[in-house]
PDB file of N, CA and C in Angstrom:
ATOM      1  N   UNK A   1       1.864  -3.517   3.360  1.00  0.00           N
ATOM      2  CA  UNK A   1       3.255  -3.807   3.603  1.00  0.00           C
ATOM      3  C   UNK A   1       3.875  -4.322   2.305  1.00  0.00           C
ATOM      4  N   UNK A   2       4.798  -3.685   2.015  1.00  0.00           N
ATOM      5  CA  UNK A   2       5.701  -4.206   0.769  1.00  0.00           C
ATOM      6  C   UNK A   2       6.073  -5.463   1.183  1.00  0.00           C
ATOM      7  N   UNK A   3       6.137  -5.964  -0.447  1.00  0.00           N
ATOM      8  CA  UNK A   3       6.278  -8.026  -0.096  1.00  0.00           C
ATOM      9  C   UNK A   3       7.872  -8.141   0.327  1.00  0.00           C
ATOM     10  N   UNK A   4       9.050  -7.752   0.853  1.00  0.00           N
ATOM     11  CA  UNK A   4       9.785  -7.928   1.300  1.00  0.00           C
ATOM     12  C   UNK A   4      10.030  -7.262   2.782  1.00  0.00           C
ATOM     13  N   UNK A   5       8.826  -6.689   3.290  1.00  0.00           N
ATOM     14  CA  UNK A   5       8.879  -5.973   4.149  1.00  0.00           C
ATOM     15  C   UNK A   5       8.691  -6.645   5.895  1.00  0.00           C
ATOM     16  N   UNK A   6       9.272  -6.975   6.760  1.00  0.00           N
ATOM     17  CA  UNK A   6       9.049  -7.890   7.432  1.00  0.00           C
ATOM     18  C   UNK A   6       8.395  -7.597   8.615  1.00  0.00           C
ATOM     19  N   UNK A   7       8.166  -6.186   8.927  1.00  0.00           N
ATOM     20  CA  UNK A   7       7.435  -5.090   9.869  1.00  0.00           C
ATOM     21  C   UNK A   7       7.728  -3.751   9.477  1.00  0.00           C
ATOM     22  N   UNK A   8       6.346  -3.155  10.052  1.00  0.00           N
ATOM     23  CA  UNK A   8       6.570  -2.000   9.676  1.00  0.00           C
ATOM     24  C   UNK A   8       5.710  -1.320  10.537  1.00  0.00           C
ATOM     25  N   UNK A   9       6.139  -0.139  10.791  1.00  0.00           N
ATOM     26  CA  UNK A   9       5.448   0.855  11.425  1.00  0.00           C
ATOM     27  C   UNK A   9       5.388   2.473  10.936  1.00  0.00           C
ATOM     28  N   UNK A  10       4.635   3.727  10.770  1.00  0.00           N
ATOM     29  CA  UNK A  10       4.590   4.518  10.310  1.00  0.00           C
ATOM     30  C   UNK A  10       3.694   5.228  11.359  1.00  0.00           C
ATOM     31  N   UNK A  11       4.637   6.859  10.925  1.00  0.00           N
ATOM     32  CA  UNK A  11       4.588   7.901  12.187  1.00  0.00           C
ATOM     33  C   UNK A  11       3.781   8.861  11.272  1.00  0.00           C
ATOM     34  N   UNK A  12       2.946   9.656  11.168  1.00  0.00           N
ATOM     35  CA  UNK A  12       2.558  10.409  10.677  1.00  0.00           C
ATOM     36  C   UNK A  12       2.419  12.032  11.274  1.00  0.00           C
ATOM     37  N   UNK A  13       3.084  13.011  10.547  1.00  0.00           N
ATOM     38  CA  UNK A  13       3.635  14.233  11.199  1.00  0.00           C
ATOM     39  C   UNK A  13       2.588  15.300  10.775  1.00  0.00           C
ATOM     40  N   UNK A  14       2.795  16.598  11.103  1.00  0.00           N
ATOM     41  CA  UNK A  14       1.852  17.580  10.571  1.00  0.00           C
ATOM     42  C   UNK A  14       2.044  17.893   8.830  1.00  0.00           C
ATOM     43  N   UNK A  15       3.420  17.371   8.998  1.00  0.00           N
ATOM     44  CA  UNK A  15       3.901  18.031   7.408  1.00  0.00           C
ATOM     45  C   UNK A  15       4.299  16.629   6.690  1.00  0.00           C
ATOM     46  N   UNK A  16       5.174  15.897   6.920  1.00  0.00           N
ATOM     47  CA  UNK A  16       5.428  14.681   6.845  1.00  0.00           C
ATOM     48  C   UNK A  16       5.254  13.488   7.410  1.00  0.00           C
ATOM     49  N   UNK A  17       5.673  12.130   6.755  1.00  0.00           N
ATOM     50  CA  UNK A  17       4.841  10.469   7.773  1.00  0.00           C
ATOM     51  C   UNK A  17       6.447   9.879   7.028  1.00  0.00           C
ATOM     52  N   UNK A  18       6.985   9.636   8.633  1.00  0.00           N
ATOM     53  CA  UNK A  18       8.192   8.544   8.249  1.00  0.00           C
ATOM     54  C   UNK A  18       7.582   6.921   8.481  1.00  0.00           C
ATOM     55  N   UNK A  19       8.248   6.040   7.264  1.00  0.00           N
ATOM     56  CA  UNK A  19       7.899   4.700   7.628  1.00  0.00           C
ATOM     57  C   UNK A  19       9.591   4.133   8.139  1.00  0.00           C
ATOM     58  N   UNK A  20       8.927   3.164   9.086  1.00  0.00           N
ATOM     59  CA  UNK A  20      10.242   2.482   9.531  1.00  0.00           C
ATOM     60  C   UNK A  20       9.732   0.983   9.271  1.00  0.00           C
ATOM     61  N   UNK A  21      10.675   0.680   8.111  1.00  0.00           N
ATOM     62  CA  UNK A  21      10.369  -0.820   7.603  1.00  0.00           C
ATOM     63  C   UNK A  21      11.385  -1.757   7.862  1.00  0.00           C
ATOM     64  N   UNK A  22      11.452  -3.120   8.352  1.00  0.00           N
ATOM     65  CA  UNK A  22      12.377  -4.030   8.336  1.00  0.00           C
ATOM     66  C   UNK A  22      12.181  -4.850   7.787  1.00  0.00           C
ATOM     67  N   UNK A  23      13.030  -4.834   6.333  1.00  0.00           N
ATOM     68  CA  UNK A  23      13.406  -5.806   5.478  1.00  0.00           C
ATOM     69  C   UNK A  23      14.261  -6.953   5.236  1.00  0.00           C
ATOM     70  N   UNK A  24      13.968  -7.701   4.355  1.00  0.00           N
ATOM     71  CA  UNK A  24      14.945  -8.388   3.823  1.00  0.00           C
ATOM     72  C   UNK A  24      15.729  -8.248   2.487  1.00  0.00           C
ATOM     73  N   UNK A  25      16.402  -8.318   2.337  1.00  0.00           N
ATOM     74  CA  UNK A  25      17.221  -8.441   0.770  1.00  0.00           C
ATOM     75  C   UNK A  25      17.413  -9.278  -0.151  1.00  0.00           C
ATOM     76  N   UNK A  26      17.380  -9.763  -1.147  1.00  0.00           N
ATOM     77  CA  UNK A  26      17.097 -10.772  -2.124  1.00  0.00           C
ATOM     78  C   UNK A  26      18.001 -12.029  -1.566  1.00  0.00           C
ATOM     79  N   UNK A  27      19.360 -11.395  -1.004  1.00  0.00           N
ATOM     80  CA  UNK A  27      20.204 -12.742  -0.308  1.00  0.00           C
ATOM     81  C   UNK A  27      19.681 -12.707   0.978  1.00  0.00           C
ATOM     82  N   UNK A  28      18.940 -12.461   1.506  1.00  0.00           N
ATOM     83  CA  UNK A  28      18.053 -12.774   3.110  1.00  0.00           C
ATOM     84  C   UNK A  28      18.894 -12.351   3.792  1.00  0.00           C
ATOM     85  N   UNK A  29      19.541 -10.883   3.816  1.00  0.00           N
ATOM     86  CA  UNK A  29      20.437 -10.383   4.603  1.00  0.00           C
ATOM     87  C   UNK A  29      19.213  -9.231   5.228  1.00  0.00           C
ATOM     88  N   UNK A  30      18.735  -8.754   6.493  1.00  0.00           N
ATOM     89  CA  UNK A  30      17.676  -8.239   7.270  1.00  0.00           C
ATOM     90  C   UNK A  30      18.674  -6.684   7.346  1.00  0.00           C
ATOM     91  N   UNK A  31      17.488  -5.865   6.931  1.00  0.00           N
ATOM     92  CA  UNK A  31      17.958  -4.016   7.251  1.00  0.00           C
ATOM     93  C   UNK A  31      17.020  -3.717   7.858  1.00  0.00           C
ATOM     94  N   UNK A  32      17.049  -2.096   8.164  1.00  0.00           N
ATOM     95  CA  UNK A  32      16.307  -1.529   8.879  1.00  0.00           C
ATOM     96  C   UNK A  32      16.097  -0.300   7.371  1.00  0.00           C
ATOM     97  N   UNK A  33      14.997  -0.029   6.990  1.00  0.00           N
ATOM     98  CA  UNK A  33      14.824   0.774   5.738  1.00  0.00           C
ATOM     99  C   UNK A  33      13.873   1.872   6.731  1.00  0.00           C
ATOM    100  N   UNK A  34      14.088   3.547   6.821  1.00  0.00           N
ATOM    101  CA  UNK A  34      13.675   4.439   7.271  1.00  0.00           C
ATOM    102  C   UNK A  34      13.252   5.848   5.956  1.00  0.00           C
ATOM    103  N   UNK A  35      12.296   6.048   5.738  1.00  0.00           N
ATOM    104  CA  UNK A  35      11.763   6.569   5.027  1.00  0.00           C
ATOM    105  C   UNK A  35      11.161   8.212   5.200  1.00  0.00           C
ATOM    106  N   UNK A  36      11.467   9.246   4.868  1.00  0.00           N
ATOM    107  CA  UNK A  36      11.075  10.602   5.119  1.00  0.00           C
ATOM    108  C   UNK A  36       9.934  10.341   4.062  1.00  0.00           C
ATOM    109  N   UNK A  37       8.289  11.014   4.097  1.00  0.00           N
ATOM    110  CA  UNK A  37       8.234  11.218   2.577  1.00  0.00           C
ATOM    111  C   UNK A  37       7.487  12.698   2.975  1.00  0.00           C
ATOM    112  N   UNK A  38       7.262  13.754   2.419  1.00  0.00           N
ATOM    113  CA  UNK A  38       6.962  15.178   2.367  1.00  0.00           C
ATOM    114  C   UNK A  38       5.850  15.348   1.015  1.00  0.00           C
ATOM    115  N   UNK A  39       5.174  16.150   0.858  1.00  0.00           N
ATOM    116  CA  UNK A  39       4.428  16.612  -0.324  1.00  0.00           C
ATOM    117  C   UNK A  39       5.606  17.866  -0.946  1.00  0.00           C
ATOM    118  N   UNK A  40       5.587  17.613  -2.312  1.00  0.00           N
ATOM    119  CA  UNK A  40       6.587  18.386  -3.349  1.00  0.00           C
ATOM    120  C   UNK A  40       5.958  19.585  -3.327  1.00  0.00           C
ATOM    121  N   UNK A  41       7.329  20.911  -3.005  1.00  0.00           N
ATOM    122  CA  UNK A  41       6.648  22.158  -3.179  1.00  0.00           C
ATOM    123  C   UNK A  41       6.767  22.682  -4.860  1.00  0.00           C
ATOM    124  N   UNK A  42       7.788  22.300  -5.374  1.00  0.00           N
ATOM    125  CA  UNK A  42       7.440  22.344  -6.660  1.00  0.00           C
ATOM    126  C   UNK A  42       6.227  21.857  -7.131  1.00  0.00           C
ATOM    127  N   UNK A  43       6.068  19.997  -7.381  1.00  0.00           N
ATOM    128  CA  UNK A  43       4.834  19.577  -8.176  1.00  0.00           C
ATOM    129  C   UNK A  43       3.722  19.464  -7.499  1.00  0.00           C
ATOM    130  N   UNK A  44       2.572  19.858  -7.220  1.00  0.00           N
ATOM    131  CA  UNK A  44       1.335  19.857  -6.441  1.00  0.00           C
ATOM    132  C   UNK A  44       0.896  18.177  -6.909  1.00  0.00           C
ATOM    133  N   UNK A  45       0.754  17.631  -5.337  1.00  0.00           N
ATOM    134  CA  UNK A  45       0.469  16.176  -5.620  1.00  0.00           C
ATOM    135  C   UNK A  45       0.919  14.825  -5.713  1.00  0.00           C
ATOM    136  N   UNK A  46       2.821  15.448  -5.434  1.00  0.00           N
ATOM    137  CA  UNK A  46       3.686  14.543  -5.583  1.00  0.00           C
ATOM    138  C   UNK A  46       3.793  14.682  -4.405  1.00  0.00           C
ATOM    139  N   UNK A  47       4.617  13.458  -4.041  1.00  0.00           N
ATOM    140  CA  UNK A  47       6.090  13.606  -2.682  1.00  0.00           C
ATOM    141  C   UNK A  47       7.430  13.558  -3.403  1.00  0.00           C
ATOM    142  N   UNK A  48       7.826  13.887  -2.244  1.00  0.00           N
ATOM    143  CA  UNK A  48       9.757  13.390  -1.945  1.00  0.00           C
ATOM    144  C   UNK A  48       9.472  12.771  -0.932  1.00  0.00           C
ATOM    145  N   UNK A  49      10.979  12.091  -1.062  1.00  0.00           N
ATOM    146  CA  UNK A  49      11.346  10.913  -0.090  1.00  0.00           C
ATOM    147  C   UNK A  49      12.958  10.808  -0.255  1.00  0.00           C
ATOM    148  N   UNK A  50      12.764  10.645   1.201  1.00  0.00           N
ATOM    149  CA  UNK A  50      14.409  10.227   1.613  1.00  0.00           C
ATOM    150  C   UNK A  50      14.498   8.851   2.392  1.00  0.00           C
ATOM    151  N   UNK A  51      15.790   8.695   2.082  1.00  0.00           N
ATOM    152  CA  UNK A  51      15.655   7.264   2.730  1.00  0.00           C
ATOM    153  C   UNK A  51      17.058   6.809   3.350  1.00  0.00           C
ATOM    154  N   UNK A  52      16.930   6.756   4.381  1.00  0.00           N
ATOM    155  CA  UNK A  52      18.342   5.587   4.908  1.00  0.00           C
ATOM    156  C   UNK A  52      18.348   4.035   5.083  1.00  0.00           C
ATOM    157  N   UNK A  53      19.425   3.233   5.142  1.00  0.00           N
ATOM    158  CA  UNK A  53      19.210   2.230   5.371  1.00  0.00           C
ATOM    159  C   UNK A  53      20.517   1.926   6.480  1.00  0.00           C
ATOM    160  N   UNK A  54      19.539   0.910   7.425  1.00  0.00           N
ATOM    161  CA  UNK A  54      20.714   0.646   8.626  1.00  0.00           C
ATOM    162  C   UNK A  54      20.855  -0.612   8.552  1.00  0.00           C
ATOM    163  N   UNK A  55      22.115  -1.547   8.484  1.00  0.00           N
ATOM    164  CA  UNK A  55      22.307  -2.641   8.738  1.00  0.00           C
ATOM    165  C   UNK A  55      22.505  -3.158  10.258  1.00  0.00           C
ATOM    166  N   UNK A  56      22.465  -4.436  10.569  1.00  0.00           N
ATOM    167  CA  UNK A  56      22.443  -5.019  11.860  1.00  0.00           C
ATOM    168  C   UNK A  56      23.698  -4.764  12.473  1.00  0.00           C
ATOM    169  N   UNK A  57      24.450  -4.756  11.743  1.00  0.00           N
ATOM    170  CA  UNK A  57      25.737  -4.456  12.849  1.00  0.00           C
ATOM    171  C   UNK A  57      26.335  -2.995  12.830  1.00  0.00           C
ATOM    172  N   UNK A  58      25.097  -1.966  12.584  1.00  0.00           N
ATOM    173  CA  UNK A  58      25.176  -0.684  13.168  1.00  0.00           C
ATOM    174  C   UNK A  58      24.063  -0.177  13.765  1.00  0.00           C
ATOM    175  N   UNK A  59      22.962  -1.272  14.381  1.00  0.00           N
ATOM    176  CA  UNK A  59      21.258  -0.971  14.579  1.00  0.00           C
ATOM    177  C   UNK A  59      21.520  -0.523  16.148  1.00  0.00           C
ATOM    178  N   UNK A  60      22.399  -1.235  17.102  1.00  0.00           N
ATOM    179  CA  UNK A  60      22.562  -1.135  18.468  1.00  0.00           C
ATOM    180  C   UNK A  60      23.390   0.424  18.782  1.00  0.00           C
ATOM    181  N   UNK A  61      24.595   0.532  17.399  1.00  0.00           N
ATOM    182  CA  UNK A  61      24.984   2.012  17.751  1.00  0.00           C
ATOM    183  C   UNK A  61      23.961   2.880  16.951  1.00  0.00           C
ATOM    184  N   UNK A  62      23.363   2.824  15.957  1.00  0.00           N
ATOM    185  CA  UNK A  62      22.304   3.628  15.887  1.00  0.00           C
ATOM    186  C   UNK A  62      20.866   3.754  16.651  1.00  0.00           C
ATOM    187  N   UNK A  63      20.597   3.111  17.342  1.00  0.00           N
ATOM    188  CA  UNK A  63      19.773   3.090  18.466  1.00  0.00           C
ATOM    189  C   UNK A  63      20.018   3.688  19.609  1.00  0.00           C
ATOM    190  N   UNK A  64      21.514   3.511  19.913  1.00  0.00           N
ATOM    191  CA  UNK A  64      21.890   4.257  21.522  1.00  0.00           C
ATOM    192  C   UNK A  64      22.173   6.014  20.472  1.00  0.00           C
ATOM    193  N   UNK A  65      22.486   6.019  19.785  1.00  0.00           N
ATOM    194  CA  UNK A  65      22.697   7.281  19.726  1.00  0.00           C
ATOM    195  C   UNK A  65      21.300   8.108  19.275  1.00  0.00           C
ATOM    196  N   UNK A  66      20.321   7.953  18.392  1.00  0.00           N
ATOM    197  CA  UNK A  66      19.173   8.462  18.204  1.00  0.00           C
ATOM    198  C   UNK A  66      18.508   8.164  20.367  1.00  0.00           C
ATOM    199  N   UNK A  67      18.763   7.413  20.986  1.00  0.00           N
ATOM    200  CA  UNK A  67      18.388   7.554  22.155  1.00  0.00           C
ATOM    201  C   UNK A  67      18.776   8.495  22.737  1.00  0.00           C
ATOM    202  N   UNK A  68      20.450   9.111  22.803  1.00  0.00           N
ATOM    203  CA  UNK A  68      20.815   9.876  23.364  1.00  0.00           C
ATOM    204  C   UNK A  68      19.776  11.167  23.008  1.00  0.00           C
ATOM    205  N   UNK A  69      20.309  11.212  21.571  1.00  0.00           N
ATOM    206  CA  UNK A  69      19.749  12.366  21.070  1.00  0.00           C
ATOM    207  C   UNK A  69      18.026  13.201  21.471  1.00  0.00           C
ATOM    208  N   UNK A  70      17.609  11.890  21.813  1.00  0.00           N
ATOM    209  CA  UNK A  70      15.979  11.818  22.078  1.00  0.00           C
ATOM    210  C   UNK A  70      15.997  12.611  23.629  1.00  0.00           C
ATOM    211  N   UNK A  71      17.263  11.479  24.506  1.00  0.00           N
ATOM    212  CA  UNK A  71      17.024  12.072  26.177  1.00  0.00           C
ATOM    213  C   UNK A  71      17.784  13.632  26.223  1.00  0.00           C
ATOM    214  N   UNK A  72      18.599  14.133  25.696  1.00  0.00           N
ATOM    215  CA  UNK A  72      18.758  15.653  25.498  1.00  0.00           C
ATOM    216  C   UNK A  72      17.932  16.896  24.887  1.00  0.00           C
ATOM    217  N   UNK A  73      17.487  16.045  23.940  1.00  0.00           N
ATOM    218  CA  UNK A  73      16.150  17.042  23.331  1.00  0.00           C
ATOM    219  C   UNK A  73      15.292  17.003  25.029  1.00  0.00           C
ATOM    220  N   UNK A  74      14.633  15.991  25.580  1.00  0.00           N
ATOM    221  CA  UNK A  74      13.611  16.101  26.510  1.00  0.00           C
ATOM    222  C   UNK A  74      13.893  17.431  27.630  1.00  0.00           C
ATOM    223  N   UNK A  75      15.664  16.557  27.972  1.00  0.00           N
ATOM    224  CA  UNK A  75      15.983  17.397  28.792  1.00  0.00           C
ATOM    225  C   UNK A  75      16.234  18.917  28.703  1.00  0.00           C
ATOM    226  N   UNK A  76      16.850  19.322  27.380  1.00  0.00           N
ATOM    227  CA  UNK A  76      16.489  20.863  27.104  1.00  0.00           C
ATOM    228  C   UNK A  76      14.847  21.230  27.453  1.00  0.00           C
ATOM    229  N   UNK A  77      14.276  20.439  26.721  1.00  0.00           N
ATOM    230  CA  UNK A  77      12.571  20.784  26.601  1.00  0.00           C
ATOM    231  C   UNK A  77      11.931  21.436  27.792  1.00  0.00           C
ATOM    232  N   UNK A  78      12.730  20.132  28.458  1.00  0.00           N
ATOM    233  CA  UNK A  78      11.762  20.104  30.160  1.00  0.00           C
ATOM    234  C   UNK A  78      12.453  20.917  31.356  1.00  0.00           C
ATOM    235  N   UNK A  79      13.550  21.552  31.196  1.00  0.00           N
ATOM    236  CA  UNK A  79      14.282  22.711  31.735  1.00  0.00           C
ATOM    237  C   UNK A  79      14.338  23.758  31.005  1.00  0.00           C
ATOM    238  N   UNK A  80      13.879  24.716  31.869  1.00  0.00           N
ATOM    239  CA  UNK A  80      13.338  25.880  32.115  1.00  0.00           C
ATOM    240  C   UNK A  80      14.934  26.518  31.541  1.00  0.00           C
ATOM    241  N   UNK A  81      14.503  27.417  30.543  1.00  0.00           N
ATOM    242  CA  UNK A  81      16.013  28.249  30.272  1.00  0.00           C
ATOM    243  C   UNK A  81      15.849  29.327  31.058  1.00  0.00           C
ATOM    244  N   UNK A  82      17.235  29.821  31.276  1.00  0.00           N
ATOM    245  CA  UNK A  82      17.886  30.838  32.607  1.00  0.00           C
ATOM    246  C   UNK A  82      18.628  30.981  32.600  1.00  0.00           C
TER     247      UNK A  82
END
């Protein structure tokens, strides 16, 4: 865990591993730091990485909406197209 890192958890994919870290900031202001990282198809051996950062007073609307997004994916998934 990075020394400003206050939890963390990491997903690991077939192709890529997102970390979802919650930090602090040098003025002790708390984010949410979300991390893509991929292996480089250019350099053999490297990654890329992307990164967002969410502050607290957009964590509750970014939460209900990655939720939405989550219960519509299921529901396409899990109904039968016709």
């Amino acid at each position: 865990m990075e020394k400003n890192a206050r939890y963390s958890e990491t997903v690991k994919g077939d192709f890529r591993t997102y970390f979802f870290d919650l930090k602090q900031s040098e003025k002790g202001n708390p984010y949410l730091l979300i991390t893509e990282s991929r292996k480089s198809k250019e350099s053999e051996g490297e990654f890329e990485r992307d990164r967002i950062l969410i502050f607290p007073a957009d964590l509750d609307k970014f939460a209900e909406a990655l939720g939405s997004v989550i219960q519509h994916h299921k529901e396409k998934v899990d109904t039968p197209a016709g």
